[in-house]
N, C-alpha and C. Protein backbone atom coordinates (compact mmCIF):
# COMPACT_ATOMS: atom_id res chain seq x y z
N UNK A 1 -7.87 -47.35 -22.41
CA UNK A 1 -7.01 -47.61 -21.28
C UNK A 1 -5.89 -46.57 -21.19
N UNK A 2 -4.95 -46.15 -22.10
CA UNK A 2 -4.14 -45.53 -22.25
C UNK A 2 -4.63 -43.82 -22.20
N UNK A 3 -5.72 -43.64 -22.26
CA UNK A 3 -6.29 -42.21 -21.92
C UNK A 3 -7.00 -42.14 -20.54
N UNK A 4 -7.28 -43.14 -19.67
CA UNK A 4 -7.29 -42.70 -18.30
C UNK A 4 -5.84 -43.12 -17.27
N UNK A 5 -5.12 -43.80 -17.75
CA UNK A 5 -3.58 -43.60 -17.12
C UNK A 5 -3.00 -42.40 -17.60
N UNK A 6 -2.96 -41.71 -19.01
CA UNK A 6 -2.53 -40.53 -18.68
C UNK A 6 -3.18 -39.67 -17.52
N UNK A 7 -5.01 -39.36 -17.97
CA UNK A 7 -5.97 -38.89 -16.72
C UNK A 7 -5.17 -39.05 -15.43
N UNK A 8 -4.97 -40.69 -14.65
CA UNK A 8 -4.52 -40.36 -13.45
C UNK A 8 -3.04 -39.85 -13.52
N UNK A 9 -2.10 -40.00 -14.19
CA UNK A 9 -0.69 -39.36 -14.23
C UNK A 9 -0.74 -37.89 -13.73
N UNK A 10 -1.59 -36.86 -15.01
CA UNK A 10 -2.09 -36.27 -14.74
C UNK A 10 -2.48 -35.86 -13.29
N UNK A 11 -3.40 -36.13 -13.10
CA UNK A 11 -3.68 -36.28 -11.46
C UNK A 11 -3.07 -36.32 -10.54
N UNK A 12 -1.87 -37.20 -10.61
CA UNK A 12 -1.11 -37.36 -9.23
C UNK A 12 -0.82 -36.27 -9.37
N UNK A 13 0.14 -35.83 -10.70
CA UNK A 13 1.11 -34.78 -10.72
C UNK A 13 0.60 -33.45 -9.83
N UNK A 14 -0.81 -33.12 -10.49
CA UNK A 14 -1.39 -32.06 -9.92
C UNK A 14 -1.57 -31.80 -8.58
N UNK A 15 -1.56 -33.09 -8.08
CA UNK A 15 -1.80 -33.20 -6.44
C UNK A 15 -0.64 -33.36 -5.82
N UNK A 16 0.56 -34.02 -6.55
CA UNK A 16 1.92 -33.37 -4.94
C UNK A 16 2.16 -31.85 -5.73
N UNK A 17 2.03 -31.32 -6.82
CA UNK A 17 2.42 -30.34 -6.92
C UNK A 17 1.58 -29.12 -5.70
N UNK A 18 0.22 -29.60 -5.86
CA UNK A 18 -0.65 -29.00 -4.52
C UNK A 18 0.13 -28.70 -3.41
N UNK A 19 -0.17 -30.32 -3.00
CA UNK A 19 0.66 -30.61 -1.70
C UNK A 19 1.97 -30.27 -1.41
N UNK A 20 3.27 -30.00 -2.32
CA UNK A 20 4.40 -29.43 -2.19
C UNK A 20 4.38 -28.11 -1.75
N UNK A 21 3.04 -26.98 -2.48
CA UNK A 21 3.24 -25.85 -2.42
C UNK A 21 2.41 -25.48 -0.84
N UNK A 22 1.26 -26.72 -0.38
CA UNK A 22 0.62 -26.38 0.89
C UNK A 22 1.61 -26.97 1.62
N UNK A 23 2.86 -27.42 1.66
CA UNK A 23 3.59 -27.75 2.94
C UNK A 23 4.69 -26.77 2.77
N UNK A 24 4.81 -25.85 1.61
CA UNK A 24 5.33 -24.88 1.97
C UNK A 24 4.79 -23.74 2.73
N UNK A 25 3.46 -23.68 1.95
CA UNK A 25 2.65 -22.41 3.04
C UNK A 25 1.98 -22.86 4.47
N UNK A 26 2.93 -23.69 5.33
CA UNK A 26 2.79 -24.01 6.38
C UNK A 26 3.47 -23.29 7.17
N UNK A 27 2.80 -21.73 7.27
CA UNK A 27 3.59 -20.89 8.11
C UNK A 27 2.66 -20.71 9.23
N UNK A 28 3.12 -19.84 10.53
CA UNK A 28 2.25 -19.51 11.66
C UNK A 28 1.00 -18.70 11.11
N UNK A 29 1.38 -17.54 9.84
CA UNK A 29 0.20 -17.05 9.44
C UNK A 29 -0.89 -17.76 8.76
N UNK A 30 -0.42 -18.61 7.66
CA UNK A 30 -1.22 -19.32 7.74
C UNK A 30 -2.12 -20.39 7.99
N UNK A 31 -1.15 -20.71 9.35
CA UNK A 31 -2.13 -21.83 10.11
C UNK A 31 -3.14 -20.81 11.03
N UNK A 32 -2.98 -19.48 11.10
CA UNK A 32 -3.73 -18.71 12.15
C UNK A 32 -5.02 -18.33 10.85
N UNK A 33 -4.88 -18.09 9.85
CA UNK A 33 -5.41 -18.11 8.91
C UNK A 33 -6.80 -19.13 8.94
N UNK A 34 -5.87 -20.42 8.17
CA UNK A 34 -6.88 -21.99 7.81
C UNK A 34 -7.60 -22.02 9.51
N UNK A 35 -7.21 -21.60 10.30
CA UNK A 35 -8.46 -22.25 11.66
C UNK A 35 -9.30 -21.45 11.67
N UNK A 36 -9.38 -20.03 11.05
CA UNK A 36 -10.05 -19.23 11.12
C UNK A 36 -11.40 -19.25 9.94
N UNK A 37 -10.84 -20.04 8.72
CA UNK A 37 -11.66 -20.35 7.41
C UNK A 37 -12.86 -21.27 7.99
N UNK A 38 -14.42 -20.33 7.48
CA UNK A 38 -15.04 -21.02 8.03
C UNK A 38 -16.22 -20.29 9.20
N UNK A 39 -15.51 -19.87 9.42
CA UNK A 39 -16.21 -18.60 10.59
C UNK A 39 -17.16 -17.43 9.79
N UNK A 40 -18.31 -18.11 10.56
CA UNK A 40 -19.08 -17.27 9.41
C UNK A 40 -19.05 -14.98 9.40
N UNK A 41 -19.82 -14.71 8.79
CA UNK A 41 -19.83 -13.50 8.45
C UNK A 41 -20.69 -12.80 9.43
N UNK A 42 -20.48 -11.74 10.48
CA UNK A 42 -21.32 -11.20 11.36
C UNK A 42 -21.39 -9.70 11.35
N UNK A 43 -22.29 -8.76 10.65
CA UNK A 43 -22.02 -7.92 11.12
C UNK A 43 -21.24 -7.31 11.94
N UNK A 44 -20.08 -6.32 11.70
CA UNK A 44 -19.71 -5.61 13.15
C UNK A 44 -18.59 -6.68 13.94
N UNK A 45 -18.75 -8.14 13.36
CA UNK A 45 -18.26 -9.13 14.80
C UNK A 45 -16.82 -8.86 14.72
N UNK A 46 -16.23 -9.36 15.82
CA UNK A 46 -14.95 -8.96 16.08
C UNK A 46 -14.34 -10.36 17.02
N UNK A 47 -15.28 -11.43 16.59
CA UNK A 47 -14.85 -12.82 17.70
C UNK A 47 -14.93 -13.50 16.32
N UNK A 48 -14.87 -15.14 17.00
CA UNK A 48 -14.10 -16.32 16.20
C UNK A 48 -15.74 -16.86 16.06
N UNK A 49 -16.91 -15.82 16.51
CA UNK A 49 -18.53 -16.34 16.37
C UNK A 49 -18.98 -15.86 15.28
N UNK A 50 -18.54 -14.57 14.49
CA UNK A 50 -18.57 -13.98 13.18
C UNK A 50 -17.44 -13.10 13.23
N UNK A 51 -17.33 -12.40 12.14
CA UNK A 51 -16.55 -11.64 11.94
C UNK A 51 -16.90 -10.79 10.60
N UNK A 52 -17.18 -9.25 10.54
CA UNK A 52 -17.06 -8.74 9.57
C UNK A 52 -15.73 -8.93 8.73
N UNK A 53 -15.63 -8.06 7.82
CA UNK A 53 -13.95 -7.95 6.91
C UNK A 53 -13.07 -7.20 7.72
N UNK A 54 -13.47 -6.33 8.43
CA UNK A 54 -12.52 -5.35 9.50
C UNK A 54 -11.99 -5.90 10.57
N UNK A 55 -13.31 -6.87 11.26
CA UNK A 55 -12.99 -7.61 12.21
C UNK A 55 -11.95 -8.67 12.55
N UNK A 56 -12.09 -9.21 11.30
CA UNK A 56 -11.16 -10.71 10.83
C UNK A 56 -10.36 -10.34 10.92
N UNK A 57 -9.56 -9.14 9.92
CA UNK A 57 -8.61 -8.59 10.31
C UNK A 57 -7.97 -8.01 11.93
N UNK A 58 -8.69 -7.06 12.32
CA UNK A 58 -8.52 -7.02 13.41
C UNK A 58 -7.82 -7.90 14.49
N UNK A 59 -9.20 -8.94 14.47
CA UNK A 59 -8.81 -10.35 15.25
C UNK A 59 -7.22 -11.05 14.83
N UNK A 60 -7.47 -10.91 13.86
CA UNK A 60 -6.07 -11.80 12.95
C UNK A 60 -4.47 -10.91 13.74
N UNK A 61 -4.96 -9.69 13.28
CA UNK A 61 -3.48 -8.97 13.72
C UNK A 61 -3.46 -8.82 15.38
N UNK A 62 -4.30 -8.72 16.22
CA UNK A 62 -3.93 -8.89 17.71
C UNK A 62 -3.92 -10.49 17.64
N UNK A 63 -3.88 -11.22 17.34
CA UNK A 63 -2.88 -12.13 17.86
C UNK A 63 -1.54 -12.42 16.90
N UNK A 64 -1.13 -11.56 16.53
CA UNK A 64 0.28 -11.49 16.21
C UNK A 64 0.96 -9.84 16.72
N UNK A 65 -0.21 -9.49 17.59
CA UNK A 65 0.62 -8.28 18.60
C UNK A 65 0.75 -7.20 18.05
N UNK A 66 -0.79 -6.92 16.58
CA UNK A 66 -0.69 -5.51 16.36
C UNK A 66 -2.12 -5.27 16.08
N UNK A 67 -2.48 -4.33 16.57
CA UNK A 67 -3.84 -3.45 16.93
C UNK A 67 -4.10 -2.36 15.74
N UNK A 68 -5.06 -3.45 15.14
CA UNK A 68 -5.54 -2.74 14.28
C UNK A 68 -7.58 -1.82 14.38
N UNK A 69 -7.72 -0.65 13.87
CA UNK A 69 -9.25 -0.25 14.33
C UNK A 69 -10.00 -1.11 13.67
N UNK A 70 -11.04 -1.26 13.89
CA UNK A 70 -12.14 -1.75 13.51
C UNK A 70 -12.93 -1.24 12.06
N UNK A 71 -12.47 -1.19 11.35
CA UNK A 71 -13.11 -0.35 10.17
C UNK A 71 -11.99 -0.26 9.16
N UNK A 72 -12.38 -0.88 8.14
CA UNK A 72 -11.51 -1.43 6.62
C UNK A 72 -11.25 0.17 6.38
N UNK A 73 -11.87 1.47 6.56
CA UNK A 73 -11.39 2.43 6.11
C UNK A 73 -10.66 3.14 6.39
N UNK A 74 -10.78 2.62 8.40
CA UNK A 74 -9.00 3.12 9.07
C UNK A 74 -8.29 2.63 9.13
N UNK A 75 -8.32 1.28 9.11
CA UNK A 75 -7.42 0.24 8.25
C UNK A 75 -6.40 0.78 7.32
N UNK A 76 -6.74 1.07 6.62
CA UNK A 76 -6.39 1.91 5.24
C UNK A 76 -5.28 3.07 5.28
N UNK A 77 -5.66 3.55 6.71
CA UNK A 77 -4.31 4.31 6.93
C UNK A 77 -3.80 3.87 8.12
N UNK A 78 -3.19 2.58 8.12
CA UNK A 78 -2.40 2.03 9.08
C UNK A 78 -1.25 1.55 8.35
N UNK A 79 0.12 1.81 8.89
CA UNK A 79 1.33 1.47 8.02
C UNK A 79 1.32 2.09 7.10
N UNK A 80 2.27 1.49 5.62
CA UNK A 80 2.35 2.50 5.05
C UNK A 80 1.99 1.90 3.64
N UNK A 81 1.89 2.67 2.56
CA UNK A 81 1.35 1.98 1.58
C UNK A 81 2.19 1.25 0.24
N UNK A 82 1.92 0.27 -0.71
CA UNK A 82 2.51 -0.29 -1.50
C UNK A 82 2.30 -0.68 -2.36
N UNK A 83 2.67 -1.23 -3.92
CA UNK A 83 2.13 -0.99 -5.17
C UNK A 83 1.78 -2.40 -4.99
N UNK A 84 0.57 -2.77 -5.50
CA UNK A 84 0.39 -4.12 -6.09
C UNK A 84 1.21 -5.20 -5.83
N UNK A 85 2.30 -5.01 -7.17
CA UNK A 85 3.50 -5.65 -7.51
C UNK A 85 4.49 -5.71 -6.15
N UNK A 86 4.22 -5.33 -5.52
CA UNK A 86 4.97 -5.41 -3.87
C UNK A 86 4.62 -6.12 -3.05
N UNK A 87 3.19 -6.59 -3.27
CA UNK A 87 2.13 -7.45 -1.60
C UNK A 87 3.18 -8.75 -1.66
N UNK A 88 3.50 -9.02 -0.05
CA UNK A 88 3.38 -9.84 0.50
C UNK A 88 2.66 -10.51 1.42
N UNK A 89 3.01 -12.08 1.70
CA UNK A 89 1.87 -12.24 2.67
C UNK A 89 2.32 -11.44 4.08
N UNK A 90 0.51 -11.41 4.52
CA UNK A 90 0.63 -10.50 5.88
C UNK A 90 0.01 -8.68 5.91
N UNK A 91 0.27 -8.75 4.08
CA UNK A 91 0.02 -7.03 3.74
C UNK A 91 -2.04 -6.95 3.59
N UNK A 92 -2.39 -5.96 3.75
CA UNK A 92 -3.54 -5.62 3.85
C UNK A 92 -4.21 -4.79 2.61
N UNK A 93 -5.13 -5.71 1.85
CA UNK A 93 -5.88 -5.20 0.91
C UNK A 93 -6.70 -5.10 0.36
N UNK A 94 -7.14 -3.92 -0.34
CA UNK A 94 -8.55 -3.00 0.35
C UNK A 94 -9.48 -2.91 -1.01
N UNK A 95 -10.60 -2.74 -0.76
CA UNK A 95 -11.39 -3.02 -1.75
C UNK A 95 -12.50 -1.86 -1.97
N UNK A 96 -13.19 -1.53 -2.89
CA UNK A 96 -14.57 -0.56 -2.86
C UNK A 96 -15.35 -1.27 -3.31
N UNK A 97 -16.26 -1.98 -2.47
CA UNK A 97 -17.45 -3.03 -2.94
C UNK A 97 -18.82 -2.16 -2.90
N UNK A 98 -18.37 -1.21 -2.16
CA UNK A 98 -19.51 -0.27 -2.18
C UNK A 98 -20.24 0.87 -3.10
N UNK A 99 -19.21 1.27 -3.74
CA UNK A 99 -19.15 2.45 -4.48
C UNK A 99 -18.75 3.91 -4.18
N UNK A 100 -18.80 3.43 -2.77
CA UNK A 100 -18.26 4.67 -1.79
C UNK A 100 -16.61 5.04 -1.51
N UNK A 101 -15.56 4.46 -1.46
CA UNK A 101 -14.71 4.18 -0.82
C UNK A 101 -14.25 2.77 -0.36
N UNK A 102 -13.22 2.64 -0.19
CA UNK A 102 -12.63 1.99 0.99
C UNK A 102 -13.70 1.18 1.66
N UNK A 103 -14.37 -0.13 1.44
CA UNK A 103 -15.18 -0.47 1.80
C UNK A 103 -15.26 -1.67 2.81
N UNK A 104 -13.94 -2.78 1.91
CA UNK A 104 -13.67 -3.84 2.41
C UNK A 104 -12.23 -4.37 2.62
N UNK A 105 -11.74 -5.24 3.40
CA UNK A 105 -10.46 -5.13 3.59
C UNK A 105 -10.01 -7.18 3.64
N UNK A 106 -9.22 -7.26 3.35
CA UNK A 106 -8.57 -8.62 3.10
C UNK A 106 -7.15 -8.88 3.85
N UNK A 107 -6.23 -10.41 4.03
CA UNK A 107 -4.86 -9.93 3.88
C UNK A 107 -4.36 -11.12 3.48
N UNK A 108 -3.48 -10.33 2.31
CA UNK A 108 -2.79 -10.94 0.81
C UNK A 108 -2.50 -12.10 2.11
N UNK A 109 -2.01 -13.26 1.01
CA UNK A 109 -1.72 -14.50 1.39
C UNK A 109 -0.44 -15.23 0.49
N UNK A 110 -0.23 -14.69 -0.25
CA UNK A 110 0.51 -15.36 -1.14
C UNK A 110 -0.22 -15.63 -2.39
N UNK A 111 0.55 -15.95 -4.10
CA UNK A 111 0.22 -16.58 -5.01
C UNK A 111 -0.71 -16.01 -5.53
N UNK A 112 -1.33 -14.58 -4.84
CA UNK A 112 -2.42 -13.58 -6.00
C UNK A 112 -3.88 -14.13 -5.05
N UNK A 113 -3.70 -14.51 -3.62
CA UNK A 113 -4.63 -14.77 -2.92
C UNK A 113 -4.68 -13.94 -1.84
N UNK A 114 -6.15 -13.90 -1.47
CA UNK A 114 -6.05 -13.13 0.02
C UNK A 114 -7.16 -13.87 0.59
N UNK A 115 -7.23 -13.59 2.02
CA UNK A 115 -8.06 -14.12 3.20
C UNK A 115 -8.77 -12.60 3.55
N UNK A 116 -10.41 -13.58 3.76
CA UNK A 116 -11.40 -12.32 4.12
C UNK A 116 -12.51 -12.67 4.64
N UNK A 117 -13.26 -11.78 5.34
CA UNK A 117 -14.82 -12.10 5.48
C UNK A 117 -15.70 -12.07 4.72
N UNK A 118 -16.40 -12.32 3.88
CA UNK A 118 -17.26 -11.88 2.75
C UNK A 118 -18.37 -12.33 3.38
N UNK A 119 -19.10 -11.27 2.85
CA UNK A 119 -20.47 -11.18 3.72
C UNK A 119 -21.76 -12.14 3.47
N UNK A 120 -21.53 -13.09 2.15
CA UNK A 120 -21.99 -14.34 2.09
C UNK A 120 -21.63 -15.21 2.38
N UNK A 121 -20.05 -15.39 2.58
CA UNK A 121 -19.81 -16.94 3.01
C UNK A 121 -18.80 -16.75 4.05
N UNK A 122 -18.88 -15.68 4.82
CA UNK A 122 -18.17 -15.63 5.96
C UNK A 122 -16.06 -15.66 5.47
N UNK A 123 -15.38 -16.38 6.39
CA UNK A 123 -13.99 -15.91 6.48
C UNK A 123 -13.68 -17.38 5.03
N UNK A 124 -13.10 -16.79 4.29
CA UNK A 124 -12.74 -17.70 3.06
C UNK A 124 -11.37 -16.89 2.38
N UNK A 125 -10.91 -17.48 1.66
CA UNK A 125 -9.82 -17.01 0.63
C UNK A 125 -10.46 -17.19 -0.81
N UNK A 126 -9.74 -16.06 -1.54
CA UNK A 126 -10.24 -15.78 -2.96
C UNK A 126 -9.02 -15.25 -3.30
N UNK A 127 -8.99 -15.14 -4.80
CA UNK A 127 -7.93 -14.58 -5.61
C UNK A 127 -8.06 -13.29 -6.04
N UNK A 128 -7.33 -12.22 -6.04
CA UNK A 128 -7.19 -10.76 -6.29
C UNK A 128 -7.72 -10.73 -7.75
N UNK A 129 -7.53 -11.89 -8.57
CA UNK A 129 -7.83 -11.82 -10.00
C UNK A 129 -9.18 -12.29 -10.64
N UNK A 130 -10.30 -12.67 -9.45
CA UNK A 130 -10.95 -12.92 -9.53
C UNK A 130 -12.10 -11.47 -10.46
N UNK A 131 -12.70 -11.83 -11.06
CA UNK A 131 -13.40 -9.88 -11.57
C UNK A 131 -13.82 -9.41 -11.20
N UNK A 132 -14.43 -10.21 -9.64
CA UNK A 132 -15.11 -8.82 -8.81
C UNK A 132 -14.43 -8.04 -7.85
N UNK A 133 -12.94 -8.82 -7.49
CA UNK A 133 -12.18 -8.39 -6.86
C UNK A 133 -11.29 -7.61 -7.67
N UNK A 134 -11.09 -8.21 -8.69
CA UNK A 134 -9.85 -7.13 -9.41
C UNK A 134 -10.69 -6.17 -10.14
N UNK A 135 -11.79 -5.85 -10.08
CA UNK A 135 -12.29 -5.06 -10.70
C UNK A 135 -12.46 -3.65 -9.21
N UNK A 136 -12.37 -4.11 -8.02
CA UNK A 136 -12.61 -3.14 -6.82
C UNK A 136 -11.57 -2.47 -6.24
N UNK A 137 -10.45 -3.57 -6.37
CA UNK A 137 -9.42 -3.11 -5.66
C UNK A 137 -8.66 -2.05 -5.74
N UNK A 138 -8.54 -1.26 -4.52
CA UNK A 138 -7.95 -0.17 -4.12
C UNK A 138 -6.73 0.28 -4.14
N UNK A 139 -6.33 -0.22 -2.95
CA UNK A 139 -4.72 -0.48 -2.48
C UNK A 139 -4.23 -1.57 -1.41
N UNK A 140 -2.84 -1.68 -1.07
CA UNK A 140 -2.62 -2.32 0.12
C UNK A 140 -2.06 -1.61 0.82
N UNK A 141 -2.13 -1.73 2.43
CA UNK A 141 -1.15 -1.75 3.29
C UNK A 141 -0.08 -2.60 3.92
N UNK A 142 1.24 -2.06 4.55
CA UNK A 142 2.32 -2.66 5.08
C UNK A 142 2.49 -2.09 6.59
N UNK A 143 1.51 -3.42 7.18
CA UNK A 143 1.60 -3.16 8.77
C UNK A 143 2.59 -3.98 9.59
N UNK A 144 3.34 -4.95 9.13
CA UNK A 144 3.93 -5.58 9.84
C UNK A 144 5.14 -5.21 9.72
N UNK A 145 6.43 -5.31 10.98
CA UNK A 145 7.23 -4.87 11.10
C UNK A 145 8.06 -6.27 10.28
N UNK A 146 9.47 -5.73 10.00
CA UNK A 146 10.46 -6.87 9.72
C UNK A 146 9.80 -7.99 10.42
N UNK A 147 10.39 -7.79 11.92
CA UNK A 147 10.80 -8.78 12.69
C UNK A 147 9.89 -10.20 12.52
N UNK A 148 8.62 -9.37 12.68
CA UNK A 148 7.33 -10.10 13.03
C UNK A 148 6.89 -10.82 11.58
N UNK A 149 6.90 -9.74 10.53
CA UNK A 149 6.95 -10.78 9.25
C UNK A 149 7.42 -11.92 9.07
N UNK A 150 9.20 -11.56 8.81
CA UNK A 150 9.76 -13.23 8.96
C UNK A 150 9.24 -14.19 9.81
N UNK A 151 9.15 -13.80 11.15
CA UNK A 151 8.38 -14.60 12.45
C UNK A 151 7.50 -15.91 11.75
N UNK A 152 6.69 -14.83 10.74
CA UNK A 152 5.19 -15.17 10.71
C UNK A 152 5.02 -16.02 9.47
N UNK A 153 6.03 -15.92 8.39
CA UNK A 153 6.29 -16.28 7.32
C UNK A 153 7.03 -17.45 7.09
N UNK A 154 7.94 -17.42 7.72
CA UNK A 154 9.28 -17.89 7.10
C UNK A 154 9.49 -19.23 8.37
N UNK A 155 9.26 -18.82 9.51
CA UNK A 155 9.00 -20.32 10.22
C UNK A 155 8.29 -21.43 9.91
N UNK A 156 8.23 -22.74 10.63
CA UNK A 156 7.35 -23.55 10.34
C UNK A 156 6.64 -23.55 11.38
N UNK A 157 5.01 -23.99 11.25
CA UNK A 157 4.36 -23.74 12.14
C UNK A 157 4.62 -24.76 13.37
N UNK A 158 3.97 -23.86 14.46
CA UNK A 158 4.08 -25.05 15.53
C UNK A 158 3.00 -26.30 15.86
């Protein structure tokens, strides 16, 4: 008896601690984010019907009013660049899944997470520390201006 009341103690704890930290990340980005999780993976796509990793992005930043190209590798030189230890959410980061370059592109989220298309399970979030990701990763970019950051961050959603 006394080892499944700790179990649920346990439990609760883990779950408002959840829930404390998801009603903090109740920002505009990431509610533009979570509606987007889910959408599967399309070649090339650039709609809410698939979406490559370039695309998502893409899509993601015109509706917060910045135009990004179509391609994780010109991506790459948009804004300006930043160490690791610097990403915030909103920043853009880039991956070589290929072996080639600059292959795939994400954007950090907070807490060592980012949001992406992956070409098996479509638009999902994963962790930078994951080993296939931290074993690829490139760099990030810093495309968002002040203004629009805070905007996007630091409000509560509507």
């Amino acid at each position: 008896m006394f080892k499944k009341s700790v179990v649920l103690l346990v439990s609760v704890v883990m779950l408002l601690t959840f829930s404390a930290g998801t009603v903090m990340a109740a920002t505009p980005l990431n509610e533009k984010i979570d509606a987007l999780i889910g959408t599967p993976y399309k070649y090339a796509g650039t709609t809410t019907k698939g979406f490559d990793c370039s695309g998502f992005t893409s899509y993601l930043f015109d509706q917060l009013g910045i135009e990004l190209p179509h391609s994780s590798k010109s991506q790459n030189d948009e804004g300006y660049w930043i160490d690791k230890s610097e990403l915030r959410p909103g920043d853009l980061v880039f991956f070589n899944t290929s072996g080639k370059g600059i292959s795939h592109v994400g954007v950090y989220i907070g807490d060592g997470m980012f949001a992406h298309s992956a070409s098996d399970i479509g638009v999902t979030k994963s962790s930078l520390d994951e080993a296939y990701y931290k074993k690829r990763y490139v760099s990030a970019r810093r495309v968002l201006w002040e203004e629009i950051y805070t905007q996007i961050t630091t409000e509560p959603a509507a």
